[in-house]
Protein backbone atom coordinates (compact mmCIF):
# COMPACT_ATOMS: atom_id res chain seq x y z
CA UNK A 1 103.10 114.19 107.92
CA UNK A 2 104.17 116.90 104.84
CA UNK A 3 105.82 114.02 102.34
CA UNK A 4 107.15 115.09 99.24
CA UNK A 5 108.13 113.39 95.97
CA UNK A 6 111.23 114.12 94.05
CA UNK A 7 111.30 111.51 90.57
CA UNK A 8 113.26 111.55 87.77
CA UNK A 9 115.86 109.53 85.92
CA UNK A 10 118.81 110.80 88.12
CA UNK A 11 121.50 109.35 85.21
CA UNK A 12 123.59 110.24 87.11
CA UNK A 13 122.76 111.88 90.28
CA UNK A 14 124.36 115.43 89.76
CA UNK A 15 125.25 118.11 92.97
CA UNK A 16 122.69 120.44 91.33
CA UNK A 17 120.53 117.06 92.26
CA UNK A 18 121.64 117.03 95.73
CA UNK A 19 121.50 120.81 96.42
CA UNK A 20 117.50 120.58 95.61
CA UNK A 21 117.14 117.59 97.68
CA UNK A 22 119.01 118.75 100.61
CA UNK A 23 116.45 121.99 100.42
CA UNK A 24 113.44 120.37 99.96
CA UNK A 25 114.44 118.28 103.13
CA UNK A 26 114.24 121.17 105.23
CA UNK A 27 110.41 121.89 104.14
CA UNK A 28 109.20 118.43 104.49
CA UNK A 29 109.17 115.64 107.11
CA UNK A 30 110.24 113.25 104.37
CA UNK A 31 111.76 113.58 100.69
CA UNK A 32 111.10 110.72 98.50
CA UNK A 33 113.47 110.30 95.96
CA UNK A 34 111.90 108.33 93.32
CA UNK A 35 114.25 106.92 90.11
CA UNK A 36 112.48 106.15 87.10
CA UNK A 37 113.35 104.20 83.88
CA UNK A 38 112.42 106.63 80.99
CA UNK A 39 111.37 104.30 78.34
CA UNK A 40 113.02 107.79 75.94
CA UNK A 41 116.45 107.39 77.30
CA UNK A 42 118.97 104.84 76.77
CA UNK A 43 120.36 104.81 80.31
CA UNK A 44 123.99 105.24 81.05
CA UNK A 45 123.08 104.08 84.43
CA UNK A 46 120.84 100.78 85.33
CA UNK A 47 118.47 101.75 87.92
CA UNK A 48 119.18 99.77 90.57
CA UNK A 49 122.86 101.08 90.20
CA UNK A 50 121.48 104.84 90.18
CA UNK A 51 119.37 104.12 93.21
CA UNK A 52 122.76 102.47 95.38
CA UNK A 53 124.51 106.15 93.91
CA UNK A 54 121.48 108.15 95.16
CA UNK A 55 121.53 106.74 98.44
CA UNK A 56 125.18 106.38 99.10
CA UNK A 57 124.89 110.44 97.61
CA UNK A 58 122.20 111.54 100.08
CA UNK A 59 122.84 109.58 102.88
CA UNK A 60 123.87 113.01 104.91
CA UNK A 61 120.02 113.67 104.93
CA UNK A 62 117.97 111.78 107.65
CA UNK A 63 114.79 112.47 106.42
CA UNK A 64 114.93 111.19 102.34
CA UNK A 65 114.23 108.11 101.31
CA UNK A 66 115.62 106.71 97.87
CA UNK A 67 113.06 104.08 95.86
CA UNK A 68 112.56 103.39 91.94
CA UNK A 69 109.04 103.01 90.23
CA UNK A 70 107.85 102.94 86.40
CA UNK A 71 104.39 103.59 85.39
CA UNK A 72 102.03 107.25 86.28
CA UNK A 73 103.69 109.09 89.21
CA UNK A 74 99.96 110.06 90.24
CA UNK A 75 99.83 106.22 91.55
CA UNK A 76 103.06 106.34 93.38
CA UNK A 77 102.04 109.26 95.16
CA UNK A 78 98.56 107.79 96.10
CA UNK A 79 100.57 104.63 97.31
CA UNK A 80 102.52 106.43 99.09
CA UNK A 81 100.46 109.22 100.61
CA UNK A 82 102.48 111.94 99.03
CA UNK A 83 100.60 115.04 97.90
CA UNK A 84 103.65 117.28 96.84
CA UNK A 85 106.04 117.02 94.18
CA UNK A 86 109.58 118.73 93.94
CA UNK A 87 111.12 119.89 91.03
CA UNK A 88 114.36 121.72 90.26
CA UNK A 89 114.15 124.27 87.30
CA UNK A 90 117.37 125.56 86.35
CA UNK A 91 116.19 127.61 83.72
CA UNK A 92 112.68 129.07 81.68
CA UNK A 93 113.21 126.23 79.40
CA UNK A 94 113.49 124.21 82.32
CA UNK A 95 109.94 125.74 83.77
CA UNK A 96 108.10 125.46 80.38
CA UNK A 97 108.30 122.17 80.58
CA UNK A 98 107.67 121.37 84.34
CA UNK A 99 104.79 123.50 84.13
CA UNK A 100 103.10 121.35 81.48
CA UNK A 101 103.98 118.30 83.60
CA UNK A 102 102.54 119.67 86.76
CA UNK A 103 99.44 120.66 84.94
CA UNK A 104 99.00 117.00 82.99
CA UNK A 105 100.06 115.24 86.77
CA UNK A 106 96.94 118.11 88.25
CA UNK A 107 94.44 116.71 85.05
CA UNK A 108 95.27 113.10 86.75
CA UNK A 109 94.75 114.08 90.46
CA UNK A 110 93.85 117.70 91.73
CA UNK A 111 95.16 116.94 94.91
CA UNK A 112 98.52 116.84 93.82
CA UNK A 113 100.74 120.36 94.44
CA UNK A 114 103.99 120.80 92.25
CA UNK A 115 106.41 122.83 94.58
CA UNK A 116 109.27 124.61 91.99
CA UNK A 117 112.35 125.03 93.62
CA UNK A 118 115.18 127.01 91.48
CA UNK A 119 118.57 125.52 90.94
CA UNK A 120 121.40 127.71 93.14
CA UNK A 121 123.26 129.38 90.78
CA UNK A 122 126.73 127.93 90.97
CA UNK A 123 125.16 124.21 89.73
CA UNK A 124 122.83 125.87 86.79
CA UNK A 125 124.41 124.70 83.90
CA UNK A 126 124.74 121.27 85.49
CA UNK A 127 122.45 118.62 83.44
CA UNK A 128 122.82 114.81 83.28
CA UNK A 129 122.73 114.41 79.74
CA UNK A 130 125.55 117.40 80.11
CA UNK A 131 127.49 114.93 82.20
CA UNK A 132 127.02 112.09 80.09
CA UNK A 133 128.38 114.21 77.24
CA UNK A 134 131.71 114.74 79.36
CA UNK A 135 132.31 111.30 80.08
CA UNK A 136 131.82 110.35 76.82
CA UNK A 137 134.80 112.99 75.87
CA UNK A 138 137.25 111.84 78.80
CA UNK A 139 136.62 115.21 80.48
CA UNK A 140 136.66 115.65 84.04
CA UNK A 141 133.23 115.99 86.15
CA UNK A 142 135.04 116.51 89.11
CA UNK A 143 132.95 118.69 91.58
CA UNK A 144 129.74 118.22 89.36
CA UNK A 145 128.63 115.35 90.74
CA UNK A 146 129.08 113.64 93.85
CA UNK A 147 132.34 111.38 94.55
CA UNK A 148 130.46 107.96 94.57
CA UNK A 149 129.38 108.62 91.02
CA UNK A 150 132.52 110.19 89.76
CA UNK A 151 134.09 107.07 91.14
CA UNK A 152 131.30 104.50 89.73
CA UNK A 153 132.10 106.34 85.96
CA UNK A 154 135.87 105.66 86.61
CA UNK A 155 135.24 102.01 87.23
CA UNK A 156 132.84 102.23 84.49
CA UNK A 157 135.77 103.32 81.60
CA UNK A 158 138.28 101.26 83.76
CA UNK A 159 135.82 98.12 82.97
């Protein structure tokens, strides 16, 4: 079985998000989607509130999976038998840094592959911390994320 791992903070889940994960479905027999507390961020999201988004999000795609870990993503993968990770790169910037990552995650365990998959044009500008910046302006992400989080920020300024 080809399993793949797809991690990051997902604060919020974006549809530049969903666009990679709906591609990198199609190349492997499952997608893991794996949120992760970044002990960096302060998290506009809690995880287990980003993981219900994610799911409710990508529930159109039979073969991902949606789970949350902290600690080395070299251990999830060996817990889970995964050998590949995705990553979306919207930009050189973007690569810079996912090719240090992929290189640190190959230093931990060679057997690891890092498959790059570039962000389709019309979502790369998207970011999260771009979409936490909107919110925190009133502006509209309409069409920049997916409904159930546009909805769960509504209730979010609502509350």
């Amino acid at each position: 079985m080809r399993r793949a791992v797809c991690s990051g903070s997902f604060d919020p889940v974006t549809m530049g998000h969903l666009d990679i994960f709906e591609r990198a479905s199609r190349m492997f027999d499952e997608l893991i989607v794996c949120v992760f507390h970044n002990v960096k961020k302060k998290p506009f999201f809690p995880v287990e509130q980003r993981v219900a988004l994610l799911q409710e999000a990508s529930a159109h795609i039979p073969n991902l999976r949606v789970d949350s870990f902290s600690g080395l993503l070299t251990d999830y993968m060996r817990e889970h038998e995964a050998q590949i990770i995705v990553r979306g790169v919207r930009s050189v910037a973007d690569l810079e840094y996912e090719r240090n990552e992929s290189r640190m995650i190959a230093h931990l365990d060679p057997k690891v592959e890092t498959v790059f998959l570039l962000t389709s044009t019309q979502y790369s500008f998207v970011s999260s911390s771009g979409i936490r910046e909107l919110v925190t302006f009133g502006a509209s992400v309409r069409g920049l994320v997916p409904d159930c989080v546009e909805r769960a920020i509504a209730s979010r300024q609502d509350g």
